[in-house]
N, C-alpha and C. Protein backbone atom coordinates (compact mmCIF):
# COMPACT_ATOMS: atom_id res chain seq x y z
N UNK A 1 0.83 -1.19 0.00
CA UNK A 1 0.00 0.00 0.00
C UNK A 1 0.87 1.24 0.00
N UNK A 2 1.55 1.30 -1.61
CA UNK A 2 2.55 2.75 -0.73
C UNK A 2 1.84 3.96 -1.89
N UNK A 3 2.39 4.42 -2.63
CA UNK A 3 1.74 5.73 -3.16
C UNK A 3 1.34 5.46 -4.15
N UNK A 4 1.51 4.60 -5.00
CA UNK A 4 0.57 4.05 -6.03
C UNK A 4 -0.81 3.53 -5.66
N UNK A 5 -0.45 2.87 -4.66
CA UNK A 5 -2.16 2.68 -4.10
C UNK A 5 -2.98 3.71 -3.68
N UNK A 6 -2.62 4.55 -3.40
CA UNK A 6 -3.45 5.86 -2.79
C UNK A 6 -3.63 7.07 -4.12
N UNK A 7 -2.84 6.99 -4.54
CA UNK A 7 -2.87 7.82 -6.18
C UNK A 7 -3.88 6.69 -6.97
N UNK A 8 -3.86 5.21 -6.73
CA UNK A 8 -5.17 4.72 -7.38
C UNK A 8 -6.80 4.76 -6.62
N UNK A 9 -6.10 4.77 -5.87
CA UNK A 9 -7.58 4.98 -5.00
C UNK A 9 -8.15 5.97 -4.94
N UNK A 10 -7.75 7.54 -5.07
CA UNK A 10 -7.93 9.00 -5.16
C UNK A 10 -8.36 8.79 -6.52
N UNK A 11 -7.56 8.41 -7.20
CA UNK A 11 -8.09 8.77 -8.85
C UNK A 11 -9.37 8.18 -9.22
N UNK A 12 -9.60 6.65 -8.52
CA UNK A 12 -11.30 6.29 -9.04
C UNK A 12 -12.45 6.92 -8.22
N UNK A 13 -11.90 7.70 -7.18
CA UNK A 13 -12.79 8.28 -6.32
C UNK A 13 -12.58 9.96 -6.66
N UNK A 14 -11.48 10.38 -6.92
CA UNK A 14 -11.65 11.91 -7.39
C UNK A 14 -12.57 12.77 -7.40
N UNK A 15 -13.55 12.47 -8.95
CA UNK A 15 -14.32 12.67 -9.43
C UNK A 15 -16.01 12.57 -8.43
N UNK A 16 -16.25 11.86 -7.51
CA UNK A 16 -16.96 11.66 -6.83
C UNK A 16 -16.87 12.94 -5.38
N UNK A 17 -15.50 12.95 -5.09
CA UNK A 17 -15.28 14.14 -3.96
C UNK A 17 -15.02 15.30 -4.32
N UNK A 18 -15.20 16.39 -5.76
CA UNK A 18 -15.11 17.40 -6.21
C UNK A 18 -16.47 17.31 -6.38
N UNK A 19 -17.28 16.47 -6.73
CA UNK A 19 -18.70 16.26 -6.84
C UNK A 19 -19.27 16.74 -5.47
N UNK A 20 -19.27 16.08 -4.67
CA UNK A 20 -19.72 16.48 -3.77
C UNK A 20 -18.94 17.74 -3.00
N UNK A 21 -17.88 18.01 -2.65
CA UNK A 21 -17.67 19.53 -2.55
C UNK A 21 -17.97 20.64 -3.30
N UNK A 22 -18.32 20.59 -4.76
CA UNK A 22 -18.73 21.65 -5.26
C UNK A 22 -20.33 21.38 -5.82
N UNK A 23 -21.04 20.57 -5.70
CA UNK A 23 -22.11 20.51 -6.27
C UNK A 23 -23.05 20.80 -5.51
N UNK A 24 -24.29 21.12 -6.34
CA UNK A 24 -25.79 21.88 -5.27
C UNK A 24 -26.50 20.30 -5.46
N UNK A 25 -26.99 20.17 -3.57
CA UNK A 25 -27.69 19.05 -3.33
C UNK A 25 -29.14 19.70 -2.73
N UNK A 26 -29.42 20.91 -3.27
CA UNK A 26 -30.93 21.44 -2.48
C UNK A 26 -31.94 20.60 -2.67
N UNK A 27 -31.81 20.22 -4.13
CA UNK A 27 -33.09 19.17 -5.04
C UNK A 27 -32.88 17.94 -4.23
N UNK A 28 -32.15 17.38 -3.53
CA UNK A 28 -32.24 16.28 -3.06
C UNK A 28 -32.94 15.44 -2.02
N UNK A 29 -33.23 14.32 -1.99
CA UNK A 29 -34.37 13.98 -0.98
C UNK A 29 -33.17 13.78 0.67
N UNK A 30 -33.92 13.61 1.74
CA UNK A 30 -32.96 13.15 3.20
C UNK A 30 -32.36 12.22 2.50
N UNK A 31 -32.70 11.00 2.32
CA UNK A 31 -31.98 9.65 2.03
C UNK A 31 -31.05 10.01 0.96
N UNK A 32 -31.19 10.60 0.23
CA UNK A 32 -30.15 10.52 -0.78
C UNK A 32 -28.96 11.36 -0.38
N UNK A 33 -29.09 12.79 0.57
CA UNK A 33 -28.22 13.04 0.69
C UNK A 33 -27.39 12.06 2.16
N UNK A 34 -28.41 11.57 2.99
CA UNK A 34 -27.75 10.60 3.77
C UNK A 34 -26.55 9.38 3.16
N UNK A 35 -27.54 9.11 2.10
CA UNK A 35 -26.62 8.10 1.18
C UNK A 35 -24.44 9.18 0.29
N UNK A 36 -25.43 10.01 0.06
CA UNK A 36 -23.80 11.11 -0.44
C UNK A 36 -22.76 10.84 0.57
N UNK A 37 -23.47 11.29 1.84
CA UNK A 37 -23.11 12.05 3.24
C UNK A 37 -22.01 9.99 3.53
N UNK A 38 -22.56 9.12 3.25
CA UNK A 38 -22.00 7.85 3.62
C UNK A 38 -20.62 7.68 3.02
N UNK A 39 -20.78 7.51 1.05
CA UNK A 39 -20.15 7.49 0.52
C UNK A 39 -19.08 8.44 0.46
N UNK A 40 -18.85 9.73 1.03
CA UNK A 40 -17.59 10.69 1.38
C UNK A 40 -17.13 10.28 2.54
N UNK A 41 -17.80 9.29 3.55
CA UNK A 41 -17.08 8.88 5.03
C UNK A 41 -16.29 8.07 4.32
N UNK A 42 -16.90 6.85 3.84
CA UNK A 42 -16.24 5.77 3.40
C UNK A 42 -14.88 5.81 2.34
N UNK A 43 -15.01 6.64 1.15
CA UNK A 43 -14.17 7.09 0.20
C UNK A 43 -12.58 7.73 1.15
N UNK A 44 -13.34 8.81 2.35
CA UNK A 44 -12.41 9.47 3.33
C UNK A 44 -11.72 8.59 4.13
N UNK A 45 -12.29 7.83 4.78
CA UNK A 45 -11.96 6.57 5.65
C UNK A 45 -11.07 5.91 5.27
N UNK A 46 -10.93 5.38 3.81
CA UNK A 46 -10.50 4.38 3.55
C UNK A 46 -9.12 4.89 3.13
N UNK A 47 -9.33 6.38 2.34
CA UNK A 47 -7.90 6.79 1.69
C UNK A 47 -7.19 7.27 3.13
N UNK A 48 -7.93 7.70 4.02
CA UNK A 48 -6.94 7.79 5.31
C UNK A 48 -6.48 6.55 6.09
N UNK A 49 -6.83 5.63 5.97
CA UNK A 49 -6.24 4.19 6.57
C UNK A 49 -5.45 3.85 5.38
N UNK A 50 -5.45 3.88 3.99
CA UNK A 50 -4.58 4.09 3.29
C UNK A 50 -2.95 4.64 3.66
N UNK A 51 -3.41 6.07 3.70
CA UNK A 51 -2.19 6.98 4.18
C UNK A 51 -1.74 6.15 5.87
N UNK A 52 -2.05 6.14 6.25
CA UNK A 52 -1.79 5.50 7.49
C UNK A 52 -0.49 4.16 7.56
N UNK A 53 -0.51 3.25 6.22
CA UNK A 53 0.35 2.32 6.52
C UNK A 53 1.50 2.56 7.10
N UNK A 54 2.13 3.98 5.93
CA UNK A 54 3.20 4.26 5.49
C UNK A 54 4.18 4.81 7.16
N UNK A 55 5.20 4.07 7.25
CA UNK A 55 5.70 3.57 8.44
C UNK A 55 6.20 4.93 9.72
N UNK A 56 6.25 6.39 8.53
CA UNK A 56 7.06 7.62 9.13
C UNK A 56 6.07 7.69 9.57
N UNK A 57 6.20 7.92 11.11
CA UNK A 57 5.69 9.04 12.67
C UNK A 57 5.70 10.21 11.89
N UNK A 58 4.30 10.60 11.88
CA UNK A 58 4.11 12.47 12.11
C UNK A 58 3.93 13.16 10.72
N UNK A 59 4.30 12.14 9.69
CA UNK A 59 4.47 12.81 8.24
C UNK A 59 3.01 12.67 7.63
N UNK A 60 2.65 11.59 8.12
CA UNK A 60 1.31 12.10 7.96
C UNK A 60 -0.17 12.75 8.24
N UNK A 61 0.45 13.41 8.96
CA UNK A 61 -0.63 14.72 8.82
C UNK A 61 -0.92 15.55 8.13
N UNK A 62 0.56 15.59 6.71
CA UNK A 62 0.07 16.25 5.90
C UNK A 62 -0.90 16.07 4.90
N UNK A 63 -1.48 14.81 4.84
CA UNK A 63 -2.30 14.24 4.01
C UNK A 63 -3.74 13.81 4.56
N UNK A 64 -3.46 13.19 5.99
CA UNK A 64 -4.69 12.41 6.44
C UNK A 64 -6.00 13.82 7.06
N UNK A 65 -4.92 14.57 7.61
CA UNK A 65 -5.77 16.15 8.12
C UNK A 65 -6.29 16.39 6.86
N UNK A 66 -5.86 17.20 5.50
CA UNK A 66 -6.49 17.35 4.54
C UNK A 66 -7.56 16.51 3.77
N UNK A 67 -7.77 15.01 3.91
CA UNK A 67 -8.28 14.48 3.39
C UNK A 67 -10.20 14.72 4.71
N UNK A 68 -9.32 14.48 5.90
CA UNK A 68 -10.54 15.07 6.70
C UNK A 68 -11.30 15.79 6.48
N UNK A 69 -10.77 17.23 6.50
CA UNK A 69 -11.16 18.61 6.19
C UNK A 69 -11.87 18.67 5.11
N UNK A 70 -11.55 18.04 4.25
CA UNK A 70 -12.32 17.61 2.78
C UNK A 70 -13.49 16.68 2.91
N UNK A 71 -13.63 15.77 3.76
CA UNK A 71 -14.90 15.08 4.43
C UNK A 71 -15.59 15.91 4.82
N UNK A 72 -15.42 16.71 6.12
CA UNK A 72 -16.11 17.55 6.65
C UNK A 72 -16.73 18.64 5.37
N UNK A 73 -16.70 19.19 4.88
CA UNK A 73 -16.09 20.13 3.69
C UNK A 73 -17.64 19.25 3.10
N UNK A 74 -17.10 18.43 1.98
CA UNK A 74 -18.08 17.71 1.71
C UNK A 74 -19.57 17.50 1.83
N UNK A 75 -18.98 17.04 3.52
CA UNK A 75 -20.66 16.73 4.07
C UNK A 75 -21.27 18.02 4.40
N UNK A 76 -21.13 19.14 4.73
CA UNK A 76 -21.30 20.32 4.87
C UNK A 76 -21.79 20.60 3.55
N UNK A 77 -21.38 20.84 2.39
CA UNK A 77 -22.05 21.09 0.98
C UNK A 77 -23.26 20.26 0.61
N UNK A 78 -23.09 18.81 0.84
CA UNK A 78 -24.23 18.09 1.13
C UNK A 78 -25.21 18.57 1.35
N UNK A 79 -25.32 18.99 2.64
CA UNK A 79 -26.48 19.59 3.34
C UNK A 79 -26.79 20.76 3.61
N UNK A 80 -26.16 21.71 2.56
CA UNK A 80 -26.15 22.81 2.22
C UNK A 80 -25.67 23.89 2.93
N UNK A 81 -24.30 23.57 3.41
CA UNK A 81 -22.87 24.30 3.94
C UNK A 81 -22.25 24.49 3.23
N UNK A 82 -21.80 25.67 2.94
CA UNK A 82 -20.35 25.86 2.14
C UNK A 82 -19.09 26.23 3.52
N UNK A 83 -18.60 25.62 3.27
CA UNK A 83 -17.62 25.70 4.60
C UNK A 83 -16.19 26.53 3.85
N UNK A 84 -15.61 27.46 4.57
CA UNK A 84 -14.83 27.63 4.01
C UNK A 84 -13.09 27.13 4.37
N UNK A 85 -11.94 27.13 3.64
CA UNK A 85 -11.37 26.41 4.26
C UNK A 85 -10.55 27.17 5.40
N UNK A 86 -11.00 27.98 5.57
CA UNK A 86 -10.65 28.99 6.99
C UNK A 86 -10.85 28.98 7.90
N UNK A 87 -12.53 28.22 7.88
CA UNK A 87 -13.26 28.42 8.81
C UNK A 87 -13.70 26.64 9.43
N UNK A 88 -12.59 25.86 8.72
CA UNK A 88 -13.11 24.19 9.03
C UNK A 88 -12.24 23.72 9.75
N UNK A 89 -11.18 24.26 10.39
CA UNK A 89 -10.69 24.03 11.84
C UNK A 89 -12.00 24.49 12.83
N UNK A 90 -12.38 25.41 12.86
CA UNK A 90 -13.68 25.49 14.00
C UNK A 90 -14.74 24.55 13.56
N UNK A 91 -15.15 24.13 12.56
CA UNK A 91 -15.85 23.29 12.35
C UNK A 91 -15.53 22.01 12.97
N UNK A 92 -14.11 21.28 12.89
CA UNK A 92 -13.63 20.30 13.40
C UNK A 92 -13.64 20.21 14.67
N UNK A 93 -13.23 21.60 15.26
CA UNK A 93 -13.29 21.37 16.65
C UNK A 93 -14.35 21.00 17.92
N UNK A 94 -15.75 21.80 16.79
CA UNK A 94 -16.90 21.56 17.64
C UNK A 94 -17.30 20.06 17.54
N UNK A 95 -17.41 19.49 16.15
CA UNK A 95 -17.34 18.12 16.23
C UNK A 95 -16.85 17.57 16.50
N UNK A 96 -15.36 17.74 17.07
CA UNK A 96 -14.77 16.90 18.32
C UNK A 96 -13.97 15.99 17.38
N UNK A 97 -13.07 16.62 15.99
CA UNK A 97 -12.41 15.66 15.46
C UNK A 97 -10.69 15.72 16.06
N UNK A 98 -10.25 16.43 16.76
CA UNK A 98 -8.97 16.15 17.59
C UNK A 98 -7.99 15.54 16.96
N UNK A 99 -7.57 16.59 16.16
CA UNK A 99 -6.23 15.99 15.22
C UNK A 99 -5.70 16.01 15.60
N UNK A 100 -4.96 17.07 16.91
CA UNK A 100 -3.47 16.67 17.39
C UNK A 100 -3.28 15.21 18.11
N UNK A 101 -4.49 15.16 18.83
CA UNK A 101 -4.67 13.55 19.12
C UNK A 101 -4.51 12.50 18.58
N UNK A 102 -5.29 12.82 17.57
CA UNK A 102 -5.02 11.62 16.63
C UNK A 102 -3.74 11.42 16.07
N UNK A 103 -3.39 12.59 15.77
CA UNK A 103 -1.83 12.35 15.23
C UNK A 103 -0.71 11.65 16.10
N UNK A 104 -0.54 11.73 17.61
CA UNK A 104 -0.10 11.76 18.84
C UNK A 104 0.06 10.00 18.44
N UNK A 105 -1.44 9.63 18.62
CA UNK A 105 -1.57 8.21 18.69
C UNK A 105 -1.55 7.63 18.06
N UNK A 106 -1.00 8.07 16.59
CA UNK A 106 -1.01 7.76 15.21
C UNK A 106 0.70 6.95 15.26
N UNK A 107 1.37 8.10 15.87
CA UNK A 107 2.62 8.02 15.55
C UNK A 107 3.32 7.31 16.56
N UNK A 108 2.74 7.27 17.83
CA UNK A 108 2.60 6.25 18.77
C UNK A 108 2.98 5.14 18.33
N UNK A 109 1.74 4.36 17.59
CA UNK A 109 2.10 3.30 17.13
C UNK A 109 2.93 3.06 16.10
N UNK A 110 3.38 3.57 15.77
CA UNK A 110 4.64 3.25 14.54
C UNK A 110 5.85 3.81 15.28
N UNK A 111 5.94 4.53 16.47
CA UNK A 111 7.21 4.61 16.67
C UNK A 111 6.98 2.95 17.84
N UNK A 112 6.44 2.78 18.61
CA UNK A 112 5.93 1.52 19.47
C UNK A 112 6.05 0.32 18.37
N UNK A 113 5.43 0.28 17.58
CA UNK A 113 5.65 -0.97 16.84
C UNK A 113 6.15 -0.74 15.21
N UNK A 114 7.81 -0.38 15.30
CA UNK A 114 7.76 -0.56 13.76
C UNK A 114 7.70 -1.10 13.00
N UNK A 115 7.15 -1.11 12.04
CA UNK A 115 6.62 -2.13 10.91
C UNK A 115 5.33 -2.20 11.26
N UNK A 116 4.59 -2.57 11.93
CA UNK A 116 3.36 -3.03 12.31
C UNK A 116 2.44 -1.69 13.08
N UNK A 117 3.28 -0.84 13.46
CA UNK A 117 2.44 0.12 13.78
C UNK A 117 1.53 1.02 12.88
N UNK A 118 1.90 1.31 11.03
CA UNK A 118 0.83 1.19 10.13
C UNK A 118 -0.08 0.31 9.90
N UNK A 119 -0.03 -0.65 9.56
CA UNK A 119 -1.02 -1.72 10.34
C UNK A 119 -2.50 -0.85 11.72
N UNK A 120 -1.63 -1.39 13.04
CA UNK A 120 -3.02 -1.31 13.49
C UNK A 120 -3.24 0.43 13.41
N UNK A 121 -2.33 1.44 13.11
CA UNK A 121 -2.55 2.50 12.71
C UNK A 121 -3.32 2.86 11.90
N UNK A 122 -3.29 2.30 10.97
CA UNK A 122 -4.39 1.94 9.60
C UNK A 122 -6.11 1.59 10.26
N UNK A 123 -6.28 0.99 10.73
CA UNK A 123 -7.64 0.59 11.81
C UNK A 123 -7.89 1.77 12.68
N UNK A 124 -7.26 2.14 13.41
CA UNK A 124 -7.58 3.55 14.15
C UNK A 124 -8.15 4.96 13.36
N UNK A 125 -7.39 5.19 11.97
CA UNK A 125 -7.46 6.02 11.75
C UNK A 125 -9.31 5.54 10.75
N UNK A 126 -8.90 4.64 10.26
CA UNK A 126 -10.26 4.98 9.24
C UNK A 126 -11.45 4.97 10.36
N UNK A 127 -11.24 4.36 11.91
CA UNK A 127 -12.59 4.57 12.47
C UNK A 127 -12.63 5.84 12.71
N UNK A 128 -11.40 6.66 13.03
CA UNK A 128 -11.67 7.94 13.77
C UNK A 128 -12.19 8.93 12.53
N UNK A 129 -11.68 8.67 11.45
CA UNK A 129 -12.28 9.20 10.20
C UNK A 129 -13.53 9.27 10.41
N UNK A 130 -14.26 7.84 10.47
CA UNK A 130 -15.27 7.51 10.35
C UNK A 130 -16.37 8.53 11.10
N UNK A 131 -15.52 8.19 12.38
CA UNK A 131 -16.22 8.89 13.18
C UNK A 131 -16.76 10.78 13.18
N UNK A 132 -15.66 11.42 12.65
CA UNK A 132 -15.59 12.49 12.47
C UNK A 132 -16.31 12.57 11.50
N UNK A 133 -16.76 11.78 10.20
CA UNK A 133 -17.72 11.78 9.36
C UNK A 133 -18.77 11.74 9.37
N UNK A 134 -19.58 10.87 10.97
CA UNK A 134 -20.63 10.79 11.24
C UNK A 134 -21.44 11.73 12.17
N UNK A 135 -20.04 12.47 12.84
CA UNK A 135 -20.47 13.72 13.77
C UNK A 135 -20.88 15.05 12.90
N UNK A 136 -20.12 15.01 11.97
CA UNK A 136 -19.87 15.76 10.94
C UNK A 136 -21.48 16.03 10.15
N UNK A 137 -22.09 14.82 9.66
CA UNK A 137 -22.87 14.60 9.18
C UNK A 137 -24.26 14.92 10.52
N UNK A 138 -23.91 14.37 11.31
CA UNK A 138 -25.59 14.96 12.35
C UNK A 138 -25.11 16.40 12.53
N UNK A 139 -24.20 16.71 12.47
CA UNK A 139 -24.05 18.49 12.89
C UNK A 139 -24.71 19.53 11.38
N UNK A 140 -24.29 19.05 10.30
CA UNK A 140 -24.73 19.66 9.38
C UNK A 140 -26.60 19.32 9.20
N UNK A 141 -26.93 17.64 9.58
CA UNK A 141 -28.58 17.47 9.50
C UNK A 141 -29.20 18.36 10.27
N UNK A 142 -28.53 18.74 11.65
CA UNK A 142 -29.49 19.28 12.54
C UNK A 142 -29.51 20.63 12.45
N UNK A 143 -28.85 20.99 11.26
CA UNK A 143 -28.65 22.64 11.11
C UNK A 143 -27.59 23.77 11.99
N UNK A 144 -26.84 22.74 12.30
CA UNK A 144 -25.55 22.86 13.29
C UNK A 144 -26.15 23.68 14.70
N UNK A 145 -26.60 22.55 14.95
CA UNK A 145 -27.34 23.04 16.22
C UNK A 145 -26.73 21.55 17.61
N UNK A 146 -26.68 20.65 17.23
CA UNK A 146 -26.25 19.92 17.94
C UNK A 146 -24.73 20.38 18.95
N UNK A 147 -25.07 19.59 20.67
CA UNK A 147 -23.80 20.44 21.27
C UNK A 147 -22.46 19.53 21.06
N UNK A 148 -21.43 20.17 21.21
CA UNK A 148 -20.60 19.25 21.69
C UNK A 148 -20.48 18.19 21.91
N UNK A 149 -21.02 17.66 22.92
CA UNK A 149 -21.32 16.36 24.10
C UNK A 149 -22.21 15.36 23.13
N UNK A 150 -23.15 16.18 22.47
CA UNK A 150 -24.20 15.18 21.56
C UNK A 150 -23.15 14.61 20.93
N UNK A 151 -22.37 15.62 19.97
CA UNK A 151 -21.59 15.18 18.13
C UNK A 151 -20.47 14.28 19.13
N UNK A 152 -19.93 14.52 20.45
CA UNK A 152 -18.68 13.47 21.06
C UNK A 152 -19.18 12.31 20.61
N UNK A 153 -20.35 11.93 21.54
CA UNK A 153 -21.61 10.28 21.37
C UNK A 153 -21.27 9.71 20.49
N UNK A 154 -21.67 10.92 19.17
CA UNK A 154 -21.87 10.52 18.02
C UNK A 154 -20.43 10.11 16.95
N UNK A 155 -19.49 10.76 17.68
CA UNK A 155 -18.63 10.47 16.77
C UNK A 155 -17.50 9.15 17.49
N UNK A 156 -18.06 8.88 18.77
CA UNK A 156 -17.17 7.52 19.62
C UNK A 156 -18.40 6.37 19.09
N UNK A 157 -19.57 6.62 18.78
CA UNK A 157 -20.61 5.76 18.19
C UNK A 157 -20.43 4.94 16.90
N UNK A 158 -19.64 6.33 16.03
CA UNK A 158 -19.78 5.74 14.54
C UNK A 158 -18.16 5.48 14.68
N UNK A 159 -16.96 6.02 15.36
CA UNK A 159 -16.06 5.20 15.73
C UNK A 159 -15.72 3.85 16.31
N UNK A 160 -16.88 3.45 16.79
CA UNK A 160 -17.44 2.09 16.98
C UNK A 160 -17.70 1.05 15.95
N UNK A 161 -19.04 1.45 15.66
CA UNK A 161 -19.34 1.07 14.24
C UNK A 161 -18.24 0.73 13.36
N UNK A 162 -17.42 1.58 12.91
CA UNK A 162 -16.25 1.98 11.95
C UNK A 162 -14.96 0.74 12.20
N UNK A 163 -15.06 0.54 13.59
CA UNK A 163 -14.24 -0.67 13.83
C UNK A 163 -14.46 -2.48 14.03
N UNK A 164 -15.79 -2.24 14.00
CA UNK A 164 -16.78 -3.63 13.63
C UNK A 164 -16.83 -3.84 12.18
N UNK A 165 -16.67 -2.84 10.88
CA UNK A 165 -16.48 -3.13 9.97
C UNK A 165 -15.00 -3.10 9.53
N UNK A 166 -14.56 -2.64 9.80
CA UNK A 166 -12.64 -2.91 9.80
C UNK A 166 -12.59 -4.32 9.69
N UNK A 167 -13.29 -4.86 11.24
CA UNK A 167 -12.66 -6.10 11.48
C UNK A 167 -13.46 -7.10 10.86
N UNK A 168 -14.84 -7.16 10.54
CA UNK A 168 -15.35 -7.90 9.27
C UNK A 168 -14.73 -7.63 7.68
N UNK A 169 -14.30 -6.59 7.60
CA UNK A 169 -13.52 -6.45 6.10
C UNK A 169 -12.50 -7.41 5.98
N UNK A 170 -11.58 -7.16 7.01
CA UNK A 170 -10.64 -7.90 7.68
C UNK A 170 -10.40 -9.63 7.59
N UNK A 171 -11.72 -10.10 8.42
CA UNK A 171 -12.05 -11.53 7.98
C UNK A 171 -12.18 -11.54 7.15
N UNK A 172 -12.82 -11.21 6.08
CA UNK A 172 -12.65 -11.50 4.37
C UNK A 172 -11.87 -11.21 3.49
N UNK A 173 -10.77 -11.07 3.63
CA UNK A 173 -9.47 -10.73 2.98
C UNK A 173 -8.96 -12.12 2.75
């Protein structure tokens, strides 16, 4: 999984995440944009457990943060946010996506287990993705009205979730 895989994986998905960051979803029904709102977690998720293998502590933040921000970003246009990219660190923060954290514990494990710390690094990050995708997503449904404490729930919930399918993907490999 080194940069050819992630330059292939961006490229069949590209076209799908400029879609949804720049496109008008007003005409759209709940479900369908629920369904959008899925497919940018998952697309996000996956290219950030992607980036994740790759064995250097700390270097990736330059990629896995941006690919976030671009989730968030996303699901926000979805549901008829234009977020700007100035203003999606405060966005992150209220949803409780904690990048320095994540990064912390990112690099944790790859300096703790080298070689293998991309690996289970790789699992952490696409749930916390996940998660930040799903907080992300009730904050923009509810008209960004939801507090703090709610979108936390929500985003250790679908960080949950996010790691029950890891580990069924997982078995089927």
């Amino acid at each position: 999984m080194g940069l050819e895989s992630i330059i292939n994986f961006f490229g069949s998905n590209w076209d799908k995440l400029v879609h949804y960051l720049n496109d008008d979803f007003h005409n759209t029904t709940s479900d369908e944009k629920m369904r959008f709102a899925s497919e940018v977690r998952t697309i996000s998720a996956v290219a950030s457990a992607t980036v994740a293998v790759q064995p250097i502590p700390f270097a990736d933040i330059w990629i896995i943060t941006p690919i976030q921000y671009a989730m968030v970003r996303a699901i926000g246009n979805i549901y008829g946010y234009k977020i700007s990219e100035s203003s999606i660190g405060e966005v992150l923060a209220v949803i409780g996506g904690g990048v320095t954290g994540q990064q912390i514990c990112l690099s944790l494990y790859k300096l703790g287990m080298p070689g293998l710390g991309g690996l289970f690094g790789a699992s952490f990050v696409f749930a916390w993705t996940h998660g930040i995708g799903q907080a992300a997503e009730a904050y923009f449904r509810s008209g960004m009205t939801k507090t703090r404490e709610e979108l936390d729930k929500i985003r250790k919930q679908g960080e949950a979730r996010a790691r029950e399918d890891w580990d069924r993907r997982r078995g089927n490999l």
